[in-house]
N, C-alpha and C. Protein backbone atom coordinates (compact mmCIF):
# COMPACT_ATOMS: atom_id res chain seq x y z
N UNK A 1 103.54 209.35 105.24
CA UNK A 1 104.56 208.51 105.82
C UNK A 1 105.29 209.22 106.96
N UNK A 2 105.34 210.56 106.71
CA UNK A 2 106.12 211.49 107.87
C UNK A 2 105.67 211.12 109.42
N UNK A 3 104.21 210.73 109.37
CA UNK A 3 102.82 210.76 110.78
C UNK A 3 102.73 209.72 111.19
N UNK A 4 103.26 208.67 110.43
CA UNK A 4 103.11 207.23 110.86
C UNK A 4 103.87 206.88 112.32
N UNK A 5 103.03 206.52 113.32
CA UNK A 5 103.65 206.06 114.52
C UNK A 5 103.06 204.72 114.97
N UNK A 6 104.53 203.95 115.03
CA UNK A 6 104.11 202.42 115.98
C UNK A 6 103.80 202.28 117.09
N UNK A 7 103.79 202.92 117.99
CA UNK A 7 103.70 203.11 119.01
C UNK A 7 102.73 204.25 119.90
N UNK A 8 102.33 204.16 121.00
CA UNK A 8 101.56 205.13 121.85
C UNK A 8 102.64 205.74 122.30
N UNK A 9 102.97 207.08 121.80
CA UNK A 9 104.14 208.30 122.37
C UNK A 9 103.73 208.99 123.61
N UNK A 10 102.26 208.73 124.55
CA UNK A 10 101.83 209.25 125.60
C UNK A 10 102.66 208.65 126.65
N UNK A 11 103.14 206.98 126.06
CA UNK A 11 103.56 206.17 127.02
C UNK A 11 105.15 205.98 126.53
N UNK A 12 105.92 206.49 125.95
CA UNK A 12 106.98 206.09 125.16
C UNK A 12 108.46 206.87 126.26
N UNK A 13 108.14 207.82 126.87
CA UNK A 13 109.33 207.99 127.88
C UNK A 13 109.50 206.97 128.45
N UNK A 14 108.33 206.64 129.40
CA UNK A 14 108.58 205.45 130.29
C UNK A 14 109.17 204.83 129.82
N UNK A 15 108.55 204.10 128.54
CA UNK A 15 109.12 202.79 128.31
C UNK A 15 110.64 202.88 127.61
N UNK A 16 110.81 203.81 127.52
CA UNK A 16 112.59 204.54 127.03
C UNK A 16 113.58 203.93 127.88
N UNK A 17 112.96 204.10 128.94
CA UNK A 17 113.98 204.41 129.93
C UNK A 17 114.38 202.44 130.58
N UNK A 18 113.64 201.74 130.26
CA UNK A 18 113.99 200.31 130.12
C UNK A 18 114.15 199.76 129.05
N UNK A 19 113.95 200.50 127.93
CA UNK A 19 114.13 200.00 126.33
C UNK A 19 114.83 200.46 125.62
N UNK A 20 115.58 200.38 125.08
CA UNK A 20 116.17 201.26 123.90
C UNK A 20 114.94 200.77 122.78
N UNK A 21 114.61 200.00 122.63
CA UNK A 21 114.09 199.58 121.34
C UNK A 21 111.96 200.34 121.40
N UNK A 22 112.08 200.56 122.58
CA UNK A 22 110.60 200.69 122.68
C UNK A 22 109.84 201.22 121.70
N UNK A 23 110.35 202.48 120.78
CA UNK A 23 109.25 202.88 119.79
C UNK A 23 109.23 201.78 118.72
N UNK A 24 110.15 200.66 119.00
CA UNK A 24 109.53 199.95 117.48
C UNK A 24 109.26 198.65 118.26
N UNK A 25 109.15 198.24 119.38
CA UNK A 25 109.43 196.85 120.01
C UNK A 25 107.92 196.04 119.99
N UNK A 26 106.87 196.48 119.83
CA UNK A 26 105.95 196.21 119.47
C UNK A 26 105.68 194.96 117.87
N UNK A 27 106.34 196.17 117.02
CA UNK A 27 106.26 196.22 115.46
C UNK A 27 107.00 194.86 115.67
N UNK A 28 108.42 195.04 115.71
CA UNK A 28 109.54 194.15 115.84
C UNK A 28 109.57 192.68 116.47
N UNK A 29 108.12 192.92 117.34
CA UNK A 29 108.04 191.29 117.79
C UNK A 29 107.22 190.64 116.73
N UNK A 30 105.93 191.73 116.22
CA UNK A 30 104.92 191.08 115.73
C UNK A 30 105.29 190.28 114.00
N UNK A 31 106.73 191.39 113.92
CA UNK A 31 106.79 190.86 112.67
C UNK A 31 107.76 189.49 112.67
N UNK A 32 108.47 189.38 114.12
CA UNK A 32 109.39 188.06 114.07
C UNK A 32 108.10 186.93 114.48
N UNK A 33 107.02 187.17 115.18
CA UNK A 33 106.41 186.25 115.17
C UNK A 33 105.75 185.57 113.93
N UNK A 34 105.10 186.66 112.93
CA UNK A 34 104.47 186.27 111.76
C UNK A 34 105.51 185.67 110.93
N UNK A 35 106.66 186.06 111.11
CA UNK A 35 107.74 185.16 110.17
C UNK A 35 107.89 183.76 110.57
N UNK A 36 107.92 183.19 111.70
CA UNK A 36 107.91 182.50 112.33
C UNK A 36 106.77 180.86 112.24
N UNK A 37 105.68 181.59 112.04
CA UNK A 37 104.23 181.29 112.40
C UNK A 37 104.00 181.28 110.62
N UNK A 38 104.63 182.03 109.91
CA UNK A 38 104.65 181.98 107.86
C UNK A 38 105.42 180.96 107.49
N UNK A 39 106.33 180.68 107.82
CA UNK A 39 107.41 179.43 107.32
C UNK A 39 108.03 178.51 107.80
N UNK A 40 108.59 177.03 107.85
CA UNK A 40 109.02 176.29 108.63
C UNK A 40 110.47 176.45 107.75
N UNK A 41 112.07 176.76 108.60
CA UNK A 41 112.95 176.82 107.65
C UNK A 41 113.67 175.32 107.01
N UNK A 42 114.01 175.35 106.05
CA UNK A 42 114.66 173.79 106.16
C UNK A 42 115.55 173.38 106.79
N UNK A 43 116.32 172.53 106.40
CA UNK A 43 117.02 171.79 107.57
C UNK A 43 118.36 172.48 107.78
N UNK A 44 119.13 173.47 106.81
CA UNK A 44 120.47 174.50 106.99
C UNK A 44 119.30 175.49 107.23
N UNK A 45 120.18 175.98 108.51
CA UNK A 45 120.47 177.66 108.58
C UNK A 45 121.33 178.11 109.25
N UNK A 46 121.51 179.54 108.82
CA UNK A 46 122.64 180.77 108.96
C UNK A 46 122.40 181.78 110.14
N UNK A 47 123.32 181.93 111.07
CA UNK A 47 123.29 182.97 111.75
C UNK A 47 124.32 184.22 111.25
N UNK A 48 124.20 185.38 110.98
CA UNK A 48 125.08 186.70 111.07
C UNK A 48 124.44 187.80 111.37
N UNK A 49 125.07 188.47 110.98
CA UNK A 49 124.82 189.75 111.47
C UNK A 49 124.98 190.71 110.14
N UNK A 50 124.32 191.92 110.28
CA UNK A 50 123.85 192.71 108.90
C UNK A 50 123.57 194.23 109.14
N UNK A 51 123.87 195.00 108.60
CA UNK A 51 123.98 196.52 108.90
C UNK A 51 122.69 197.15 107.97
N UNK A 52 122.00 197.48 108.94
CA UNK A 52 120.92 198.28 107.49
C UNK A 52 121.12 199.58 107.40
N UNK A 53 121.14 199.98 106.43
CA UNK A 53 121.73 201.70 106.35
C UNK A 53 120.58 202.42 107.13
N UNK A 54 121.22 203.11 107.71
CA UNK A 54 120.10 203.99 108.13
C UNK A 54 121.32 205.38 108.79
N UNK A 55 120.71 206.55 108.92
CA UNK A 55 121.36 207.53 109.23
C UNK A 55 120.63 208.54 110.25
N UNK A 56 119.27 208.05 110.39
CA UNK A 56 117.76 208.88 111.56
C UNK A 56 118.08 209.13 112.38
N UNK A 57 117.42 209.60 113.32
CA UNK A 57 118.24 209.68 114.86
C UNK A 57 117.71 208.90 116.07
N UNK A 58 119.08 207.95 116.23
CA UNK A 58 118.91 206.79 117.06
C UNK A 58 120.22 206.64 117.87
N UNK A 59 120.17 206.46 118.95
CA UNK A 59 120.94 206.18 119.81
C UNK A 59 121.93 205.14 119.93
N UNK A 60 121.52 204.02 118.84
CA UNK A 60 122.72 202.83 118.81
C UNK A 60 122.92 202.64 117.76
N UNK A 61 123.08 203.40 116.84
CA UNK A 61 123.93 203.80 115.20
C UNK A 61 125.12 203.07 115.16
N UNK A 62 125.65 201.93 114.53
CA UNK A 62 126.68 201.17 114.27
C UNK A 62 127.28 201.97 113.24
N UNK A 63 128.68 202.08 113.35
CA UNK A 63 129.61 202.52 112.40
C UNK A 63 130.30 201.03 112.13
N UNK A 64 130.50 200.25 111.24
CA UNK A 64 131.08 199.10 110.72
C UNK A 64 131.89 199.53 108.90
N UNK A 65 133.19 199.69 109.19
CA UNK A 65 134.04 200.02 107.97
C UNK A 65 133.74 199.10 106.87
N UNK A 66 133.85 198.20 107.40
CA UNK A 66 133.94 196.65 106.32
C UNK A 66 132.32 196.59 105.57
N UNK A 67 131.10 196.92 105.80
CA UNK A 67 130.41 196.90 105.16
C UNK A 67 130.02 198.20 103.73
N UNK A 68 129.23 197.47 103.19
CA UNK A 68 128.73 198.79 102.33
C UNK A 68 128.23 200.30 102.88
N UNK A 69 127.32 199.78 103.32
CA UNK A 69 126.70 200.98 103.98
C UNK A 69 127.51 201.38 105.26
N UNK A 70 128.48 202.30 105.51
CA UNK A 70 129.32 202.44 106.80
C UNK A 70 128.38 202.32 107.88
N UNK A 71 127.29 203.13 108.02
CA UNK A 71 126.58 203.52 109.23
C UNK A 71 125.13 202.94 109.15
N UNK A 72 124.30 202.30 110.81
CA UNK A 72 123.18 201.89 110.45
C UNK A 72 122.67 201.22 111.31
N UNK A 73 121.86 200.46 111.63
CA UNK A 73 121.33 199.47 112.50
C UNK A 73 121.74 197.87 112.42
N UNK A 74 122.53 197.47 113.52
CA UNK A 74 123.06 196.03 113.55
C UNK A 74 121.82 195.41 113.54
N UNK A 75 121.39 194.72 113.39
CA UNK A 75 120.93 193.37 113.44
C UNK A 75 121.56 191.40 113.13
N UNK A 76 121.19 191.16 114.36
CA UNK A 76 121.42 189.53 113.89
C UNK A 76 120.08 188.74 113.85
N UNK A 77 120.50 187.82 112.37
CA UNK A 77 119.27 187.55 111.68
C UNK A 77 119.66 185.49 111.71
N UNK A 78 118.69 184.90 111.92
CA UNK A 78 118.87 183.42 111.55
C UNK A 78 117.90 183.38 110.98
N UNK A 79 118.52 182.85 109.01
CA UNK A 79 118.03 182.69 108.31
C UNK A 79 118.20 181.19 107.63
N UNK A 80 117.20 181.13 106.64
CA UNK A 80 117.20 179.86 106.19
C UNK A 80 118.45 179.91 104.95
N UNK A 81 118.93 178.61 104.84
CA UNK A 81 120.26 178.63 103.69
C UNK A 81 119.64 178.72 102.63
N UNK A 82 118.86 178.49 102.11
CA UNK A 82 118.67 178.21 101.05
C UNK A 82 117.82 179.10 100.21
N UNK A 83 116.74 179.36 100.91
CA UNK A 83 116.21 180.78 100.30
C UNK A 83 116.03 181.81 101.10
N UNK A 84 117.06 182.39 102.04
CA UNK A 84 117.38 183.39 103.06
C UNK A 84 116.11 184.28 103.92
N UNK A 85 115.30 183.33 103.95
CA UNK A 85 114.34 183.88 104.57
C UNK A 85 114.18 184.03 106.18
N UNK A 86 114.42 185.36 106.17
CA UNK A 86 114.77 185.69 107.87
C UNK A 86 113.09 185.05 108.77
N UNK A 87 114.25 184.26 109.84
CA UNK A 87 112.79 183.56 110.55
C UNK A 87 113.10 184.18 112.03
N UNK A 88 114.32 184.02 112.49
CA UNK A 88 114.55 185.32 113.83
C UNK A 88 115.43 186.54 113.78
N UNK A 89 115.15 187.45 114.34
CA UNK A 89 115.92 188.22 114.41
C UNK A 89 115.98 189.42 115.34
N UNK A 90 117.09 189.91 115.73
CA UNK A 90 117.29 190.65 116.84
C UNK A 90 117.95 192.05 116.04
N UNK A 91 117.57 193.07 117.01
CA UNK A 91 118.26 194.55 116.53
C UNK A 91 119.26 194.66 118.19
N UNK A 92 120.71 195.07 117.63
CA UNK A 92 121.88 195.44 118.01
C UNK A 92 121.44 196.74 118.81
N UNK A 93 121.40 197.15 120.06
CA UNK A 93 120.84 198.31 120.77
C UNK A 93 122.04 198.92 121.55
N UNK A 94 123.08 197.82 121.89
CA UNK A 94 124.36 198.27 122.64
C UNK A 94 123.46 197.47 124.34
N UNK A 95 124.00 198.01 125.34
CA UNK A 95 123.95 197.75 126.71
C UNK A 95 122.64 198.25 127.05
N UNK A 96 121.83 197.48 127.12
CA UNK A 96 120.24 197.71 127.83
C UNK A 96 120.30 198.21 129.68
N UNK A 97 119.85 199.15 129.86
CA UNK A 97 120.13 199.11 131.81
C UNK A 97 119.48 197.65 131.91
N UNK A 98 119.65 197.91 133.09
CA UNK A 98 119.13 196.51 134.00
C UNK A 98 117.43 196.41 134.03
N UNK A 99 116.89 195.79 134.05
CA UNK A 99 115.36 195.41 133.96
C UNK A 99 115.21 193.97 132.92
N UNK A 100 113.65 194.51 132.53
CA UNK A 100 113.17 193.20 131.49
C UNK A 100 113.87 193.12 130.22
N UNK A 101 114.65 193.97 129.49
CA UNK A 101 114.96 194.09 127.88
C UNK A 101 117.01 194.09 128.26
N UNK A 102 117.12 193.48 129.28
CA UNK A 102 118.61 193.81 129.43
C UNK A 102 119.16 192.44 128.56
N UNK A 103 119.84 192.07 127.90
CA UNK A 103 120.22 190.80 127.46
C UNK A 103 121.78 190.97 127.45
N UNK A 104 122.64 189.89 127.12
CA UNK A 104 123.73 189.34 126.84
C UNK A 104 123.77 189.78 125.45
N UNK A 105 125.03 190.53 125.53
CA UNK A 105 125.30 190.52 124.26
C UNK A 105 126.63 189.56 122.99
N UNK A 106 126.75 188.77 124.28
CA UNK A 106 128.04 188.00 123.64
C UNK A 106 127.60 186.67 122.70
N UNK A 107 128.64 186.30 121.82
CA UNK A 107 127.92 185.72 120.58
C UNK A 107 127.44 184.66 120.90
N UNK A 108 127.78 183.64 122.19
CA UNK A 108 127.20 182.45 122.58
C UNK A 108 125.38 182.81 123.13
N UNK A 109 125.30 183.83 123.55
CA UNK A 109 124.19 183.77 123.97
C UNK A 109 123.14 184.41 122.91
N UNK A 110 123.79 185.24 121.95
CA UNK A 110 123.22 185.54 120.81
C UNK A 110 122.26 184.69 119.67
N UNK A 111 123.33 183.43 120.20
CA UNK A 111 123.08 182.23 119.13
C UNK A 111 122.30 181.38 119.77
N UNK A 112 121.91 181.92 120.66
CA UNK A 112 121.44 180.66 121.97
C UNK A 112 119.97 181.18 121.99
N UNK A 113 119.92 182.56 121.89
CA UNK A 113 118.74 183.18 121.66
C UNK A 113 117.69 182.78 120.60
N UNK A 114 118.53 183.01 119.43
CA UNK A 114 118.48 183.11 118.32
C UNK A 114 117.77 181.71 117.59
N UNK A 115 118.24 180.76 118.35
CA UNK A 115 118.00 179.24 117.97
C UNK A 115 116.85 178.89 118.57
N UNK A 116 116.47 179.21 119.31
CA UNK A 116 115.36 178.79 120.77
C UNK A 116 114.45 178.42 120.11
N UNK A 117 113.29 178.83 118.58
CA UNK A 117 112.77 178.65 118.55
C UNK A 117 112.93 177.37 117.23
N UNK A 118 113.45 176.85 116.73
CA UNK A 118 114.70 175.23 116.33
C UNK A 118 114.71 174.74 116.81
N UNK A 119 115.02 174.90 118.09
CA UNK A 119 115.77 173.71 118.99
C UNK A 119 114.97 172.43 119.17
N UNK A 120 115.33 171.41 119.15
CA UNK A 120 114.94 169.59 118.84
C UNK A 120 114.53 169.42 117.40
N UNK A 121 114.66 170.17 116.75
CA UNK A 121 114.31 170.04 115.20
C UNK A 121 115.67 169.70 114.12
N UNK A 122 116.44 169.04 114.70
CA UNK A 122 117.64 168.72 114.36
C UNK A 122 118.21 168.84 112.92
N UNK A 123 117.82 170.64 112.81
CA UNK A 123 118.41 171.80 111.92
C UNK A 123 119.66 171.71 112.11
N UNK A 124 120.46 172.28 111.27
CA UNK A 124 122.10 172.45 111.13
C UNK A 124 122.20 174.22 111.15
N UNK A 125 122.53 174.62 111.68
CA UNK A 125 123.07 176.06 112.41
C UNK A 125 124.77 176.29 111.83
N UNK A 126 124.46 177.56 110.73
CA UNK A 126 126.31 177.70 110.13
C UNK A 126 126.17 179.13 110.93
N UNK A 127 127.27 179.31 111.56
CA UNK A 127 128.34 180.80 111.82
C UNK A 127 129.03 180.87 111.25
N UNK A 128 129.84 182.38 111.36
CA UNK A 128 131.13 182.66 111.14
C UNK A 128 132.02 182.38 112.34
N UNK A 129 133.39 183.08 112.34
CA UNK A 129 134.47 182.60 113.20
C UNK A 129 134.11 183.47 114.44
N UNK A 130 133.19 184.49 114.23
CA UNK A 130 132.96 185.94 115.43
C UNK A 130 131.79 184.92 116.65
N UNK A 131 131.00 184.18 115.92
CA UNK A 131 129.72 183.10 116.72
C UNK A 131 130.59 182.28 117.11
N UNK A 132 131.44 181.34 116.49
CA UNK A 132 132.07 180.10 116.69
C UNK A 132 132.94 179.88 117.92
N UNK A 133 132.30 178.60 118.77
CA UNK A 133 133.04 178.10 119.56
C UNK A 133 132.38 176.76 120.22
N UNK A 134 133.33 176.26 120.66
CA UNK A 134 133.04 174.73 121.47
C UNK A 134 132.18 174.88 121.94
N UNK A 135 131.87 175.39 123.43
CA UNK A 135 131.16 175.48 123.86
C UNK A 135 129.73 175.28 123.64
N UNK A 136 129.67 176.42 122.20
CA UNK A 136 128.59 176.48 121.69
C UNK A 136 128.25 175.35 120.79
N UNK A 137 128.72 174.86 120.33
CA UNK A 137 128.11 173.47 119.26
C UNK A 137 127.72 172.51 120.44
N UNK A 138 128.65 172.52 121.64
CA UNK A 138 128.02 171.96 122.59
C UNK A 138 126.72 172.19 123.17
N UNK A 139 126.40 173.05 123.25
CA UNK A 139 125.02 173.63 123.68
C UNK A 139 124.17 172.93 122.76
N UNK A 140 124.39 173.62 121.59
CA UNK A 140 123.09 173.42 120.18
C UNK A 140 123.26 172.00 119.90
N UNK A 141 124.06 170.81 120.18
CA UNK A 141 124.29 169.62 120.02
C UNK A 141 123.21 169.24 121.11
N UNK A 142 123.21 169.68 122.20
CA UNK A 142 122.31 168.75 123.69
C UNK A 142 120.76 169.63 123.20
N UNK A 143 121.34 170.71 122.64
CA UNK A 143 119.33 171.25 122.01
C UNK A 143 118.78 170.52 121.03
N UNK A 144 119.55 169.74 120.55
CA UNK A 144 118.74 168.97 119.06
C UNK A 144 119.36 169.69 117.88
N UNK A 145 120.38 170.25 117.99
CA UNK A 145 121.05 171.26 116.47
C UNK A 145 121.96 170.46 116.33
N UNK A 146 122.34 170.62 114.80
CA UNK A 146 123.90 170.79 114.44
C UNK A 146 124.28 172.05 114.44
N UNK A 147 126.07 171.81 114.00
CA UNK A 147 126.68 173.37 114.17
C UNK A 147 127.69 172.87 113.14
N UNK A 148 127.86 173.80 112.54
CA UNK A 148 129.06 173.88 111.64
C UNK A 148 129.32 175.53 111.96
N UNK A 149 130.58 175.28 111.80
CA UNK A 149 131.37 176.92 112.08
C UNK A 149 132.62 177.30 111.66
N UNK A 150 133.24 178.49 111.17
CA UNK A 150 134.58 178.55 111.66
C UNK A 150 135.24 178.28 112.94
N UNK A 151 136.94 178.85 112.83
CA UNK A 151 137.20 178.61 114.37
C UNK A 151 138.69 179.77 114.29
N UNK A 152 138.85 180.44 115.29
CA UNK A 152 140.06 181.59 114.76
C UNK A 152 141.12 180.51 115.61
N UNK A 153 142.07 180.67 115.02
CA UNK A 153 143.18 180.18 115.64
C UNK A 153 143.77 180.10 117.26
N UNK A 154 143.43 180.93 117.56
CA UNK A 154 143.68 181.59 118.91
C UNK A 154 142.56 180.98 120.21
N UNK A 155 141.33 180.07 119.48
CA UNK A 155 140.65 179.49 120.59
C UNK A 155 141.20 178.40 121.29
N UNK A 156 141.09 178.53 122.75
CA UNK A 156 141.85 177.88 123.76
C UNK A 156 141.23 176.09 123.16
N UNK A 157 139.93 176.24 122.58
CA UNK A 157 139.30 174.79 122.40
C UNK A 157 140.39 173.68 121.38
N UNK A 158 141.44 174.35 120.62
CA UNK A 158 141.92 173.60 119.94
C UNK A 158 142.97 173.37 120.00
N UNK A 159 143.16 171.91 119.72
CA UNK A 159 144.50 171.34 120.25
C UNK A 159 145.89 171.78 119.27
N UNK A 160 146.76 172.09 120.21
CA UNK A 160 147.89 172.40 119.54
C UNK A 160 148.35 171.84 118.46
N UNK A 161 147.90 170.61 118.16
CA UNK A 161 149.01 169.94 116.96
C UNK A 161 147.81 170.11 116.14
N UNK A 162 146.63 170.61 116.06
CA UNK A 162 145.79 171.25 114.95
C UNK A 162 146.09 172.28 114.02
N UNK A 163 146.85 173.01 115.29
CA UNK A 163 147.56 174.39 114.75
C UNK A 163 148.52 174.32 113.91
N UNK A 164 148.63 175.15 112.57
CA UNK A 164 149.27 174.75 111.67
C UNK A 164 150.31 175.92 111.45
């Protein structure tokens, strides 16, 4: 298990230097595709986010207090409600330079990502209050989604006499 490599390391600087994710980005597509291409989810699903312990040496190590495991690899996962079977999912890398692997990291586009392969299948999509916003149910509403979500108090989207 020590020797096991995903990747061609002849070619792995290069691809460093536009990837954070490159020694596993291979692995990491093939297995969101087979998940993908293995199950159709039902009609709820969940977007969050999830810390896997890990402590190796990696460059975008999440420290998150509030979970179990303090330290580890972010990932956001859209899974099915009902029997949590991860069908997309993304690993948390921090700020990609500029090139092909640079993405948005803010939660509208996270979720926007995340859904792409749903969309007109007029699935119901739950967040928490960190995903949640107008905007966005707007989006996933004109894609063929529902949205159910929290909403923090403080979003400009809601009308004052809501506020309690």
């Amino acid at each position: 298990m020590r020797c096991i490599r995903f990747d061609d390391i002849s070619t792995r600087t290069d691809r460093v230097k536009n990837d954070k994710l490159a020694p596993i980005r291979d692995l990491l597509n093939c297995f969101v595709i087979n998940s993908q291409q293995s199950y159709s989810p039902g009609e709820f699903t969940t977007i969050d986010e999830m810390l896997v312990a890990f402590r190796g040496r990696c460059g975008f190590i999440q420290y998150m207090d509030k979970k179990p495991a303090k330290y580890g690899l972010k990932m956001y996962a859209l899974c099915d409600a009902r029997t949590f079977y991860t069908y997309n999912l993304e690993i948390y890398c921090g700020k990609q330079d500029t090139g092909p692997f640079a993405t948005s990291n803010k939660p509208y586009d996270i979720v926007t990502r995340l859904t792409e392969p749903i969309q007109k299948s007029k699935q119901n999509v739950t967040t928490d209050n960190w995903f949640s916003s107008y905007p966005l149910a707007e989006n996933l509403l004109k894609n063929g989604l529902t949205f159910m979500g929290t909403l923090k108090k403080n979003k400009k989207e809601i009308p004052p006499e809501f506020i309690v």
